[in-house]
C-alpha atoms as a PDB file:
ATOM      1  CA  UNK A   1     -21.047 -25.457  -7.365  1.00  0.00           C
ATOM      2  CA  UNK A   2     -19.386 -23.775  -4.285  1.00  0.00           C
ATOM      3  CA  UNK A   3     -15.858 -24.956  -5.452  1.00  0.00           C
ATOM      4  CA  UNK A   4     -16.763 -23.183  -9.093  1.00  0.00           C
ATOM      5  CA  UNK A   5     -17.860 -20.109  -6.907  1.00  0.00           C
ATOM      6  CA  UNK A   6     -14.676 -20.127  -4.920  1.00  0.00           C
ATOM      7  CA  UNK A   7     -12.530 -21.080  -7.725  1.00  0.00           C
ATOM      8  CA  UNK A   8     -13.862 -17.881  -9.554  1.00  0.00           C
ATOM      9  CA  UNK A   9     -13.608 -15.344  -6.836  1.00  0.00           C
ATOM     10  CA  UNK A  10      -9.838 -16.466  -6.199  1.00  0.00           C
ATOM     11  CA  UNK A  11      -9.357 -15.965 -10.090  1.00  0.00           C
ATOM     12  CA  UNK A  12     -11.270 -12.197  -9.488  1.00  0.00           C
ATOM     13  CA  UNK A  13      -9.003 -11.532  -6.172  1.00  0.00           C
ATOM     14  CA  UNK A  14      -5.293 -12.732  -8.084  1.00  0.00           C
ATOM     15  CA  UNK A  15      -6.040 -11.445 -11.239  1.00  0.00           C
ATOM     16  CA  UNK A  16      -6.847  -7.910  -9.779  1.00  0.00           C
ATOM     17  CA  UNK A  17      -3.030  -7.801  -7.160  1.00  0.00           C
ATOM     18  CA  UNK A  18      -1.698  -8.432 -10.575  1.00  0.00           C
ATOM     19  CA  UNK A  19      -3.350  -5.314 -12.164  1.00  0.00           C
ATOM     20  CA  UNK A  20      -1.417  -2.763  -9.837  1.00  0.00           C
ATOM     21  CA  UNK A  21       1.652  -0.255 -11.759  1.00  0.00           C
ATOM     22  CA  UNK A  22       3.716  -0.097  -8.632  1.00  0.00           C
ATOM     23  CA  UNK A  23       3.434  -1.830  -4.938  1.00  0.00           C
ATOM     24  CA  UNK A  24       3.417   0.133  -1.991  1.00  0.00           C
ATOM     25  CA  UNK A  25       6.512   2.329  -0.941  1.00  0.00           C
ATOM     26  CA  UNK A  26       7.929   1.929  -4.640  1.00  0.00           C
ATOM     27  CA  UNK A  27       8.210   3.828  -7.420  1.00  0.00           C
ATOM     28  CA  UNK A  28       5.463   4.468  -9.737  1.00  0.00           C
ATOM     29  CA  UNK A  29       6.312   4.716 -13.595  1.00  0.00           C
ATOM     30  CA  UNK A  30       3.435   4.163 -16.118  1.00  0.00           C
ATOM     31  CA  UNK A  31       3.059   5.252 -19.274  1.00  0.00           C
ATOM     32  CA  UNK A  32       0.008   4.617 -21.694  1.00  0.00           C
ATOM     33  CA  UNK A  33       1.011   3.291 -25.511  1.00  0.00           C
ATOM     34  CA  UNK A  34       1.350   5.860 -27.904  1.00  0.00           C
ATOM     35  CA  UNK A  35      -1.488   7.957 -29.014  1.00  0.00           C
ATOM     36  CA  UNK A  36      -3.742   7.000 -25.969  1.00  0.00           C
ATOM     37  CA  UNK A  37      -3.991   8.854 -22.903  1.00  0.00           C
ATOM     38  CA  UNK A  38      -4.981   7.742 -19.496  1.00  0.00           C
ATOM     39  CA  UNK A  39      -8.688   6.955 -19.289  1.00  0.00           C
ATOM     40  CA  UNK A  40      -9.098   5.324 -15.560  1.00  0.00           C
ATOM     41  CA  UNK A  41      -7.586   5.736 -12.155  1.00  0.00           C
ATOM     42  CA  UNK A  42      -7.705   2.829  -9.248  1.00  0.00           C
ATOM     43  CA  UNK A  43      -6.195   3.066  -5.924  1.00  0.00           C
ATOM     44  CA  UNK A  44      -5.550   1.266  -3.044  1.00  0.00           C
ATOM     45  CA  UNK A  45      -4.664   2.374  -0.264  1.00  0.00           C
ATOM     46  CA  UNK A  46      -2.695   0.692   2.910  1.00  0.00           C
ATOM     47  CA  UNK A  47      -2.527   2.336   6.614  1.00  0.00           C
ATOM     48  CA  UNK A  48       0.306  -0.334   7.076  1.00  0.00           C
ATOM     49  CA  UNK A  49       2.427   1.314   4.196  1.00  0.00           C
ATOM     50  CA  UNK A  50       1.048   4.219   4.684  1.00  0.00           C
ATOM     51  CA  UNK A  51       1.162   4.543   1.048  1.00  0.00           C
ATOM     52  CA  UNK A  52      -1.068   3.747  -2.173  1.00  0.00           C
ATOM     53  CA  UNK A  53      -0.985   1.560  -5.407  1.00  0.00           C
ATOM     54  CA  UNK A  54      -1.799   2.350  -8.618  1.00  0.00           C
ATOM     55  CA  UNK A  55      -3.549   1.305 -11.667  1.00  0.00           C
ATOM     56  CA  UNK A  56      -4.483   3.455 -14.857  1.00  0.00           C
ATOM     57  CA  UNK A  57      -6.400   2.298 -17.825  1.00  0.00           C
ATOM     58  CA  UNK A  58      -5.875   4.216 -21.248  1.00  0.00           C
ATOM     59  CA  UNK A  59      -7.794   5.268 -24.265  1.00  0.00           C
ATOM     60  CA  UNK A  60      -7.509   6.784 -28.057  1.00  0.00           C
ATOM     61  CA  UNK A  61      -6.595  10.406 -28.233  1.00  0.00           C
ATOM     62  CA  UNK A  62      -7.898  11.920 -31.392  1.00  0.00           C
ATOM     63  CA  UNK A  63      -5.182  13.797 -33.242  1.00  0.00           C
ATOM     64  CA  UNK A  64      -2.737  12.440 -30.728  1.00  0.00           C
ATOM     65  CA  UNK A  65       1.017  13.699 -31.797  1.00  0.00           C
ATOM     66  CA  UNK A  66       4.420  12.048 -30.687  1.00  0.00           C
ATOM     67  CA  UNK A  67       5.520  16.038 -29.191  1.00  0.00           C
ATOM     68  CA  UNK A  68       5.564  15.032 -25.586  1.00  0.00           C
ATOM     69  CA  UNK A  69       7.697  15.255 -22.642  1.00  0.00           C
ATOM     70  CA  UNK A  70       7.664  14.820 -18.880  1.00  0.00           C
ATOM     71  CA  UNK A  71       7.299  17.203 -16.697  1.00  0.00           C
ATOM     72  CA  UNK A  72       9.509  18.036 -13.233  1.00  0.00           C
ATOM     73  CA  UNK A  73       8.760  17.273 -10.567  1.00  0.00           C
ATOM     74  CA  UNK A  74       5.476  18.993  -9.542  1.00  0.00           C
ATOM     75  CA  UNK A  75       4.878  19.122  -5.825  1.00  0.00           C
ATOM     76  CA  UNK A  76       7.189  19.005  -2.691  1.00  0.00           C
ATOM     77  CA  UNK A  77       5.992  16.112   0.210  1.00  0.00           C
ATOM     78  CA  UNK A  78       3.368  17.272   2.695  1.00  0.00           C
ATOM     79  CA  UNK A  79       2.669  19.831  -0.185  1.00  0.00           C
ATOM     80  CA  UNK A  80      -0.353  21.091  -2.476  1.00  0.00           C
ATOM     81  CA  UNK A  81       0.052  19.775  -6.216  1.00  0.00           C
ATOM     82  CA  UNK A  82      -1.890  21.785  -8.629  1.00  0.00           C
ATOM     83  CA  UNK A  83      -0.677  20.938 -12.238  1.00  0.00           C
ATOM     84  CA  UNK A  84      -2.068  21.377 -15.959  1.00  0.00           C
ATOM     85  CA  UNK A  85      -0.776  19.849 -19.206  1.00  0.00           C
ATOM     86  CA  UNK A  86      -0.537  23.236 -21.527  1.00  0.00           C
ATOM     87  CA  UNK A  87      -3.376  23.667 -24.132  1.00  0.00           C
ATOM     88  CA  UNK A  88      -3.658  20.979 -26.371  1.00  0.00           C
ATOM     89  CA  UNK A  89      -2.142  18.335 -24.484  1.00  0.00           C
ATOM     90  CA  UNK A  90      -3.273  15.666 -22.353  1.00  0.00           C
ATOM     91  CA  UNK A  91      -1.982  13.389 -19.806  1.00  0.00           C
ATOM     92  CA  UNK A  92      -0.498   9.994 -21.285  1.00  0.00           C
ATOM     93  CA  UNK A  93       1.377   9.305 -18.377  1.00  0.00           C
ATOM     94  CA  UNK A  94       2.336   9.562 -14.496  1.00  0.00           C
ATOM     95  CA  UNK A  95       5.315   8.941 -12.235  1.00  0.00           C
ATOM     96  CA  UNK A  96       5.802   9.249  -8.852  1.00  0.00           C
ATOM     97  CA  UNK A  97       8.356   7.736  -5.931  1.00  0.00           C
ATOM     98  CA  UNK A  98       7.443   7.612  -2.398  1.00  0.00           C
ATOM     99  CA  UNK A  99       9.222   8.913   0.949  1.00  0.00           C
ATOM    100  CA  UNK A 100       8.852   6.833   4.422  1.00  0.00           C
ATOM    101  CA  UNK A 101       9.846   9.699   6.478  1.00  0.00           C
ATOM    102  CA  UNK A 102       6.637  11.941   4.860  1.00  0.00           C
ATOM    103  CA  UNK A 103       4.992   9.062   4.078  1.00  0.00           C
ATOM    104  CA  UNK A 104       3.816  10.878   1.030  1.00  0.00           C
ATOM    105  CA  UNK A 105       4.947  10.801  -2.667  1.00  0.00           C
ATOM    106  CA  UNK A 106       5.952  13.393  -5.430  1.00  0.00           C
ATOM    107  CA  UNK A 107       4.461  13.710  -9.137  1.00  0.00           C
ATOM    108  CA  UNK A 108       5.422  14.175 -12.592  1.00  0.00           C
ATOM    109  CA  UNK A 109       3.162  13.920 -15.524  1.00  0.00           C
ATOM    110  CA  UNK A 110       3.716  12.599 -19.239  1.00  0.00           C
ATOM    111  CA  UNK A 111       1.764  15.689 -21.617  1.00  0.00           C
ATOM    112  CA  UNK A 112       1.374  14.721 -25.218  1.00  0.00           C
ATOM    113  CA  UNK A 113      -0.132  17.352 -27.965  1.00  0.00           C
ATOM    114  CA  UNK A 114      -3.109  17.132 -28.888  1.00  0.00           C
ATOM    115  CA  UNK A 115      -4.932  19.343 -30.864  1.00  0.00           C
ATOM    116  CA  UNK A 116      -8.678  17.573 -30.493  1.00  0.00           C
ATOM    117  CA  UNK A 117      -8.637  19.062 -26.988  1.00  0.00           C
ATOM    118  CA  UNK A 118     -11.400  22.062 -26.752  1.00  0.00           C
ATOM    119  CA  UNK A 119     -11.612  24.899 -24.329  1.00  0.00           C
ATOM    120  CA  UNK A 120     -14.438  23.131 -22.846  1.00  0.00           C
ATOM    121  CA  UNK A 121     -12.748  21.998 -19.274  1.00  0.00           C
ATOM    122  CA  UNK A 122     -14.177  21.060 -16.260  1.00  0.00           C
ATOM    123  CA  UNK A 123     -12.734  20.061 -12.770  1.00  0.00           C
ATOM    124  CA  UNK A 124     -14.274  17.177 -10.772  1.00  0.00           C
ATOM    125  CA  UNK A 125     -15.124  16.935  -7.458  1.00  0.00           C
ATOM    126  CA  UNK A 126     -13.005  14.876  -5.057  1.00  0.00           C
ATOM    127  CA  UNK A 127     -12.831  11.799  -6.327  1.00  0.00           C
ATOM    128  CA  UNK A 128     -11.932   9.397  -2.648  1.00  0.00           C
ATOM    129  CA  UNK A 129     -11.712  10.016   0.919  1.00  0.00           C
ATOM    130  CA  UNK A 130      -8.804   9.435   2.655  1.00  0.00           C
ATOM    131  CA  UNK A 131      -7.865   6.193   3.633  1.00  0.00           C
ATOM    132  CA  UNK A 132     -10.514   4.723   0.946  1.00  0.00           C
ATOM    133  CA  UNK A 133     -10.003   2.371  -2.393  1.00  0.00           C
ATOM    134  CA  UNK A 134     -10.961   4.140  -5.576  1.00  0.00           C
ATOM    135  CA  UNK A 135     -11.917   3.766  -8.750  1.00  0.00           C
ATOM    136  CA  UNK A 136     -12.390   6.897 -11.215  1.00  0.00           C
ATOM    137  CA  UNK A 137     -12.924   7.054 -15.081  1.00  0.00           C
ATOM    138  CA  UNK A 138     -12.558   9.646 -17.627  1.00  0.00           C
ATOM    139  CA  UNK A 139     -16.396  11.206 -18.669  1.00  0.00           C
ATOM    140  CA  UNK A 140     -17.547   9.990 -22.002  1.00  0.00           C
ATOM    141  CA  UNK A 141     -15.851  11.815 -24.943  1.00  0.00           C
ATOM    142  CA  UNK A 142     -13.311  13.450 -22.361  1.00  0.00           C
ATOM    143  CA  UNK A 143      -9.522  13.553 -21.625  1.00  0.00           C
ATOM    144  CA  UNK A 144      -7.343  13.697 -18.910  1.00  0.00           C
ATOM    145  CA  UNK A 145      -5.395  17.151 -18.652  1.00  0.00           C
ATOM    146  CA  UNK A 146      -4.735  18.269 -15.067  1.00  0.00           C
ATOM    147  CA  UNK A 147      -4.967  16.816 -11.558  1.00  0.00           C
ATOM    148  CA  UNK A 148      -5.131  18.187  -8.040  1.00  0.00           C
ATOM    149  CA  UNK A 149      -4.246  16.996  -4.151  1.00  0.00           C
ATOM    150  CA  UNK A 150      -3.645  17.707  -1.118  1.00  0.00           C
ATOM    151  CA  UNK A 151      -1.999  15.650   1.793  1.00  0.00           C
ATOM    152  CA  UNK A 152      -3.264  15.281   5.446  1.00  0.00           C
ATOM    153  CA  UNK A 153      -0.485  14.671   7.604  1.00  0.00           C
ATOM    154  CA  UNK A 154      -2.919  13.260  10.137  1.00  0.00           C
ATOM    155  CA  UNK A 155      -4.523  10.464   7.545  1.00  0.00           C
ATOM    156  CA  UNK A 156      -1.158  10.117   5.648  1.00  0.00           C
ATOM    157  CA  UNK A 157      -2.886  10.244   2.324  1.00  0.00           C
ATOM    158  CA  UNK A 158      -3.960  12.073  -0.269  1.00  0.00           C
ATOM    159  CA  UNK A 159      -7.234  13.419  -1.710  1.00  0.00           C
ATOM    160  CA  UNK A 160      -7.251  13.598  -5.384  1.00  0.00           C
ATOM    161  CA  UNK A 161      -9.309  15.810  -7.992  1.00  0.00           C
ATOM    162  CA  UNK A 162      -8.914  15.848 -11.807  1.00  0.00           C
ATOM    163  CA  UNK A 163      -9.590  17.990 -14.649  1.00  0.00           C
ATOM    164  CA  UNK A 164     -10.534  17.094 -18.207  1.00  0.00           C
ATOM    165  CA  UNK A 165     -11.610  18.428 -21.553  1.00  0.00           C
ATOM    166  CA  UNK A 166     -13.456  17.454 -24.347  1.00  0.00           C
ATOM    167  CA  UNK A 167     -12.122  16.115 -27.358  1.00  0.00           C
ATOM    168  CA  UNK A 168     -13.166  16.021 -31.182  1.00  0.00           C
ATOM    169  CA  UNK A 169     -12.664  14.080 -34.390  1.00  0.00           C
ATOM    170  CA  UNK A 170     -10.176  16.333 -35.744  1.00  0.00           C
END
């Protein structure tokens, strides 16, 4: 029974390392299938990278078109990153590429149209602490349009916030 046990956590632990986008201090490029935007968030982080990996989950968009582009390059390193897909759009995917020297990364998002996506927007609160693992899902009947951090020079990391809306059957 213990070897089943053991067996079965070891399946857990390897299937989950595989489950990561990008590993640490590479770039990150992930893009959900068309007509699906991202649902989930997981990350891990490492003090010994001083970086974090990456693992999104995606979902149906209602209404979903194939108008979508990617956006520049949001923030600088050490920097603020505030960013919003325009009206009607959500986020269907996310790239970023780390620096050693600021040990921090820089972001670009994938915005689709979408014209299921009310007016009815909310921000969350932080979603991890610095230095922590976390895991972070898209409310029930919501999508994924903006997303907000900050980086601590002192932890090496950032601390992340997201915004979504509610979509509708359209």
């Amino acid at each position: 029974m213990k070897t089943v046990a053991l067996f079965l956590i070891l399946t857990g632990l390897l299937g989950r390392a595989q489950g990561w986008d990008n590993n640490y201090d590479e770039p990150l490029n992930f893009n959900c299938p068309a007509g699906q935007s991202i649902s989930s968030i997981t990350s891990e982080n490492s003090n010994y990278h001083e970086d974090r990996r990456w693992e999104f989950g995606c979902q149906a968009t209602f209404g979903q078109s194939a108008e979508c582009y990617w956006t520049n390059y949001i923030n600088d390193f050490d920097q603020v990153l505030l960013f919003e897909c325009p009206a009607e759009h959500v986020i269907a995917g996310i790239s970023s590429y780390h620096n050693n020297y600021y040990e921090d990364r820089r972001w670009r998002f994938h915005c689709c149209r979408s014209p299921c996506v009310t007016t009815n927007c909310n921000w969350s609160s932080y979603v991890n602490s610095f230095d922590e693992y976390f895991t972070w899902t898209v409310p029930s009947r919501n999508v994924l349009v903006g997303a907000q951090s900050y980086h601590q020079n002192y932890e090496e990391d950032r601390r992340w916030k997201y915004k979504v809306c509610v979509q509708y059957r359209c």
